[in-house]
PDB file of N, CA and C in Angstrom:
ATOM      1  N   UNK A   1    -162.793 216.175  -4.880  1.00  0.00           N
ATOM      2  CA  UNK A   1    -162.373 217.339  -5.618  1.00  0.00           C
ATOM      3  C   UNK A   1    -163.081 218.578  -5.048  1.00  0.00           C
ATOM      4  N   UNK A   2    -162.167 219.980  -4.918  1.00  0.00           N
ATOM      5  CA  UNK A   2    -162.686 221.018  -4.404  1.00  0.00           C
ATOM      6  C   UNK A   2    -163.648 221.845  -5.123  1.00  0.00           C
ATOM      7  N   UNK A   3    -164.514 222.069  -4.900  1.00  0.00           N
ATOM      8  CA  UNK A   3    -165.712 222.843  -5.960  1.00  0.00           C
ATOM      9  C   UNK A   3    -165.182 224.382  -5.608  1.00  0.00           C
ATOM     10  N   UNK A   4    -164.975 225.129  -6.700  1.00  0.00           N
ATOM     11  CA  UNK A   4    -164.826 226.300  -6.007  1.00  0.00           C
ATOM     12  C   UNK A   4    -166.111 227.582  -6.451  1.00  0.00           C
ATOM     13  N   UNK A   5    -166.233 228.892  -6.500  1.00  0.00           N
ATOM     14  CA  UNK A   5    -167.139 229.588  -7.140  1.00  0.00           C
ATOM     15  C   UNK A   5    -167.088 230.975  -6.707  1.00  0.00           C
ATOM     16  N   UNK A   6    -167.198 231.828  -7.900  1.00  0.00           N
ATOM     17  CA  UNK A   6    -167.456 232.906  -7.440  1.00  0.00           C
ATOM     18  C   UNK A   6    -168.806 234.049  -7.652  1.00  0.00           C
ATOM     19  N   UNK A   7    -169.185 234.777  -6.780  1.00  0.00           N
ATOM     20  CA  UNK A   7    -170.101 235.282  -6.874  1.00  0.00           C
ATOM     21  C   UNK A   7    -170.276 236.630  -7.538  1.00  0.00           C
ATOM     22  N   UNK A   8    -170.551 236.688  -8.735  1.00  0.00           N
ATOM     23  CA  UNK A   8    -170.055 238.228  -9.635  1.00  0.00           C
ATOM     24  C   UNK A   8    -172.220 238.454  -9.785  1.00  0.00           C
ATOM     25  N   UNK A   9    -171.731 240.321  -8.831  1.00  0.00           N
ATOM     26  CA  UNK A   9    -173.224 240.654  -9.697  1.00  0.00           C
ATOM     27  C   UNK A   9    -172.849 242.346  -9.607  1.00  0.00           C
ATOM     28  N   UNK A  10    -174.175 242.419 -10.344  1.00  0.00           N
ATOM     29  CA  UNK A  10    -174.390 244.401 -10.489  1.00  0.00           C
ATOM     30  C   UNK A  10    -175.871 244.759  -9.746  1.00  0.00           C
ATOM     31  N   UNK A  11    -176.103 245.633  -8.813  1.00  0.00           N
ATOM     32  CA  UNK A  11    -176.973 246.145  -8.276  1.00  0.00           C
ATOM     33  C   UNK A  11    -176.843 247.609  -8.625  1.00  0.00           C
ATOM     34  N   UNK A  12    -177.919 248.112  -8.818  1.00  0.00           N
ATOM     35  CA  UNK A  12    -177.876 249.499  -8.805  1.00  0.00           C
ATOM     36  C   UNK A  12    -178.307 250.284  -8.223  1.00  0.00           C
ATOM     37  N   UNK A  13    -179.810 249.303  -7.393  1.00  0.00           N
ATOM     38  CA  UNK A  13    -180.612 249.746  -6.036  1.00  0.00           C
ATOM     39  C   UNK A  13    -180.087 248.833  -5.226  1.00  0.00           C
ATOM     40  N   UNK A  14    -179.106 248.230  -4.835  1.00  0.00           N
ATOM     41  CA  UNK A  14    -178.831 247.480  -3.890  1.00  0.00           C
ATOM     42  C   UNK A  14    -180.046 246.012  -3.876  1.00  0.00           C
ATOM     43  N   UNK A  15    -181.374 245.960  -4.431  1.00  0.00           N
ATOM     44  CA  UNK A  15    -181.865 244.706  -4.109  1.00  0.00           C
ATOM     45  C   UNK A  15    -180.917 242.920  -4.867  1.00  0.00           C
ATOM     46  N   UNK A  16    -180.167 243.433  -5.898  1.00  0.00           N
ATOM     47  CA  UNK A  16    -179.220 242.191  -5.825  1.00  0.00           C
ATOM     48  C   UNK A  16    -178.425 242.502  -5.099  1.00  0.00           C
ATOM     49  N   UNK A  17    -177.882 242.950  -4.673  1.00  0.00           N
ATOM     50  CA  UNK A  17    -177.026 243.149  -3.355  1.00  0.00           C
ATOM     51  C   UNK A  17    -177.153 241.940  -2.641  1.00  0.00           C
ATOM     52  N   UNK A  18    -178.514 241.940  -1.933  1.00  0.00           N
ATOM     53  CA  UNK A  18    -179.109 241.780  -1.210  1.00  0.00           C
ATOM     54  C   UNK A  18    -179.316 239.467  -1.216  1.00  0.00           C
ATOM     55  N   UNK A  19    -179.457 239.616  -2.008  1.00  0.00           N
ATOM     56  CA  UNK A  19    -179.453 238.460  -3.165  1.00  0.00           C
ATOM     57  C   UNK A  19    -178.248 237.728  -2.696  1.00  0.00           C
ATOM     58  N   UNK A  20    -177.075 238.525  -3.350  1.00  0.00           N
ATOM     59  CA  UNK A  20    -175.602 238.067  -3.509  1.00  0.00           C
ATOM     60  C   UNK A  20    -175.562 237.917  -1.914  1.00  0.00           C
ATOM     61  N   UNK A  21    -175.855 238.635  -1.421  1.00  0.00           N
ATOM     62  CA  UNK A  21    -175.062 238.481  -0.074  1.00  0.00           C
ATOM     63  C   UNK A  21    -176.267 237.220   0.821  1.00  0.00           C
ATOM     64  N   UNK A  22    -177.303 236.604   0.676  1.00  0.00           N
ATOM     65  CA  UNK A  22    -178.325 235.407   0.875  1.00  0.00           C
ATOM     66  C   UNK A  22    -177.420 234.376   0.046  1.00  0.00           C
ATOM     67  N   UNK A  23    -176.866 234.510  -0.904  1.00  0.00           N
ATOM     68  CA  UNK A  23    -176.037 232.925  -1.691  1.00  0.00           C
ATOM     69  C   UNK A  23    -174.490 233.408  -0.804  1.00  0.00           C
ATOM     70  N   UNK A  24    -173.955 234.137  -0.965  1.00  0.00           N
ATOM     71  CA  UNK A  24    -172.608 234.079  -0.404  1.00  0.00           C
ATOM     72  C   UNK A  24    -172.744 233.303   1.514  1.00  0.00           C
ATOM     73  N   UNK A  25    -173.431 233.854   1.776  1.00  0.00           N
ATOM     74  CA  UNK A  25    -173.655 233.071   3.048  1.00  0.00           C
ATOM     75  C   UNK A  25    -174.127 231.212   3.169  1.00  0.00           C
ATOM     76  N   UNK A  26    -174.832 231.544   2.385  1.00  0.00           N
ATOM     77  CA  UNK A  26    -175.119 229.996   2.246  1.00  0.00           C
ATOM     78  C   UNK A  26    -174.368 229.001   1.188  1.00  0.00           C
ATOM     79  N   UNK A  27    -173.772 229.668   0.647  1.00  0.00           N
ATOM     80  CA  UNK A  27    -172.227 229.079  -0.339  1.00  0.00           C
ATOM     81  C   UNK A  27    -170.780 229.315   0.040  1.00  0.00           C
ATOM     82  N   UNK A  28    -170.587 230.489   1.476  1.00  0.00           N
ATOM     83  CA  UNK A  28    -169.580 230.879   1.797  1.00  0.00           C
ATOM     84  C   UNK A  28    -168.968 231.160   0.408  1.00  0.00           C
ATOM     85  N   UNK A  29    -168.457 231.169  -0.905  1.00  0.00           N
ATOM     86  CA  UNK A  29    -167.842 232.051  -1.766  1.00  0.00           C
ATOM     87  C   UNK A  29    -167.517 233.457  -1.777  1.00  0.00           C
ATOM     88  N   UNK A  30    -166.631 233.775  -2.188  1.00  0.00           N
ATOM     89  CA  UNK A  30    -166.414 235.350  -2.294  1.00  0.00           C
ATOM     90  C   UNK A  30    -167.301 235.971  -3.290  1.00  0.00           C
ATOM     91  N   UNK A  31    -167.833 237.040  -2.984  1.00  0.00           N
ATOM     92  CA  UNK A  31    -168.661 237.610  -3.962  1.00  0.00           C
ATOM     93  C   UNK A  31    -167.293 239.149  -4.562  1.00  0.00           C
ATOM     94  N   UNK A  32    -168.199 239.330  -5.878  1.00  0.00           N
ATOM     95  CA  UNK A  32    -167.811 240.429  -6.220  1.00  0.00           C
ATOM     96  C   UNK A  32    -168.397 241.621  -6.862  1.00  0.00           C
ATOM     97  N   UNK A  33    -168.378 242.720  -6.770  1.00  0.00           N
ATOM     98  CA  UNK A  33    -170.074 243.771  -7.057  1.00  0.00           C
ATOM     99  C   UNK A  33    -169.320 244.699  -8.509  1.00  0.00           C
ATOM    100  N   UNK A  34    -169.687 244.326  -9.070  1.00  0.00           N
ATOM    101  CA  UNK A  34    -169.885 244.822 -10.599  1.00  0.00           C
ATOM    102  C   UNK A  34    -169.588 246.587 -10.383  1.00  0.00           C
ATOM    103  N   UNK A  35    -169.004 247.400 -10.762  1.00  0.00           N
ATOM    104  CA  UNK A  35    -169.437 248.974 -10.508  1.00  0.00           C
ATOM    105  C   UNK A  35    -169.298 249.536 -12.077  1.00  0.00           C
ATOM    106  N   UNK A  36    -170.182 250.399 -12.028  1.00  0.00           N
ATOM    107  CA  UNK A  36    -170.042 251.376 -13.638  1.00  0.00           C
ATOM    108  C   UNK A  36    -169.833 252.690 -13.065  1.00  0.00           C
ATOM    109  N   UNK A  37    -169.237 253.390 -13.835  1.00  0.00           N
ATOM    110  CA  UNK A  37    -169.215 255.168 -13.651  1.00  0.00           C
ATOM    111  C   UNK A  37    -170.355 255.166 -13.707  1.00  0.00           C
ATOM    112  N   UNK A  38    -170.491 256.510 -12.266  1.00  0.00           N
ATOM    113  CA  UNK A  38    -172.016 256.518 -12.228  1.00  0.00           C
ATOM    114  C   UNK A  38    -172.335 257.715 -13.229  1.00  0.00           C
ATOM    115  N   UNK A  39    -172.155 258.318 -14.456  1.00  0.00           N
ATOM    116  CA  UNK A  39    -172.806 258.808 -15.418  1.00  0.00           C
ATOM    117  C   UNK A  39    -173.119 257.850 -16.484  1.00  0.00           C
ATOM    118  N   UNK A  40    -173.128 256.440 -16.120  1.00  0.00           N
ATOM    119  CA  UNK A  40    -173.303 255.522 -17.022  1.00  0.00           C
ATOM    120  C   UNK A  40    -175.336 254.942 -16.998  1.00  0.00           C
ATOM    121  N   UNK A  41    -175.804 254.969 -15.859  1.00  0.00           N
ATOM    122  CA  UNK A  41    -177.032 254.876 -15.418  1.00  0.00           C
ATOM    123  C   UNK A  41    -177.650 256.253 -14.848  1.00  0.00           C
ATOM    124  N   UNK A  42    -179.230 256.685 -15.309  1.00  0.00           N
ATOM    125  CA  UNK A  42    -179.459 257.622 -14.456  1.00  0.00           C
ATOM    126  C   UNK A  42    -179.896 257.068 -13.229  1.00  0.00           C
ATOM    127  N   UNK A  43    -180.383 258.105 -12.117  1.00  0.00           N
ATOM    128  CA  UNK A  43    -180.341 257.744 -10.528  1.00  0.00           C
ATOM    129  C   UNK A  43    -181.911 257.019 -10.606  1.00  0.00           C
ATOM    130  N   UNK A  44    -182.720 257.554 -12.103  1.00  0.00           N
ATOM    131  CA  UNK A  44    -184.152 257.555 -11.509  1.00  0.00           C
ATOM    132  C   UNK A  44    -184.687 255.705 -12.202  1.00  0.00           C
ATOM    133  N   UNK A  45    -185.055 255.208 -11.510  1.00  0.00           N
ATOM    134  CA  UNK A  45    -185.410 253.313 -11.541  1.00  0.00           C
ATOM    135  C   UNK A  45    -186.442 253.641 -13.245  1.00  0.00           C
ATOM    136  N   UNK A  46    -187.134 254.269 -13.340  1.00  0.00           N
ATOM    137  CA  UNK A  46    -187.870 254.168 -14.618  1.00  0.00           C
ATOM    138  C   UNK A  46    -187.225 254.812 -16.044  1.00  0.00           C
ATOM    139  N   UNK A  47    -185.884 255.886 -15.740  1.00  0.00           N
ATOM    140  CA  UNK A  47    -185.126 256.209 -16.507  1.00  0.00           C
ATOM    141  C   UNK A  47    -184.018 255.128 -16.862  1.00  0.00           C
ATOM    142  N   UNK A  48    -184.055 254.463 -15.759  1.00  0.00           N
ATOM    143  CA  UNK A  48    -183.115 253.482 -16.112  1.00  0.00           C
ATOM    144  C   UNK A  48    -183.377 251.718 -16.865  1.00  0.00           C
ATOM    145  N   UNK A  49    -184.544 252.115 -16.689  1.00  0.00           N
ATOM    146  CA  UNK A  49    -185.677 251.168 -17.187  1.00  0.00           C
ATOM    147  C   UNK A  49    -185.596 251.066 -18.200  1.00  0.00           C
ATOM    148  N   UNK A  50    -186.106 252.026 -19.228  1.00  0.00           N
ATOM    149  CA  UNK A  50    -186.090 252.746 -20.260  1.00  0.00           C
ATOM    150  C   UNK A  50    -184.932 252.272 -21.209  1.00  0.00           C
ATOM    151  N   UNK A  51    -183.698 252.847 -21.127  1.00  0.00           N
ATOM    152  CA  UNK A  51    -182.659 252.188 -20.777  1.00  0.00           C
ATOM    153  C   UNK A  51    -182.375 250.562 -21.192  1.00  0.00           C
ATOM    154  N   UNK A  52    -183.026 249.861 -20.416  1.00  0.00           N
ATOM    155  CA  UNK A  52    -182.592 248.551 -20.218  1.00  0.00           C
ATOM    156  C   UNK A  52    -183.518 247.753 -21.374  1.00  0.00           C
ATOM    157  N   UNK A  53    -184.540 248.669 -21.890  1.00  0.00           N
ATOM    158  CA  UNK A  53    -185.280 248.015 -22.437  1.00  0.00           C
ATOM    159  C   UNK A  53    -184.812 248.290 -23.806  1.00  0.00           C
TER     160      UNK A  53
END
């Protein structure tokens, strides 16, 4: 039986990017990159922090 899979993520600094694209190679799967309007996150990593918390 064929296993199949897909690769769904969100980066916002690119380090899952980075990630996704280390498993897509070594899983061959298609990946796919999550996007939000960018007035949805600010640009700055600790504002967005903030945020997440």
């Amino acid at each position: 039986m064929a296993q199949q899979a897909l690769i769904v993520y969100y980066s916002q600094f690119n380090n899952t990017t980075k990630l996704a694209k280390l498993i897509q190679d070594a899983t061959k799967a298609p990946a796919l990159r999550l996007r939000v309007a960018d007035s949805v996150y600010p640009n700055n990593m600790e504002a967005t922090g903030r945020i997440y918390q």
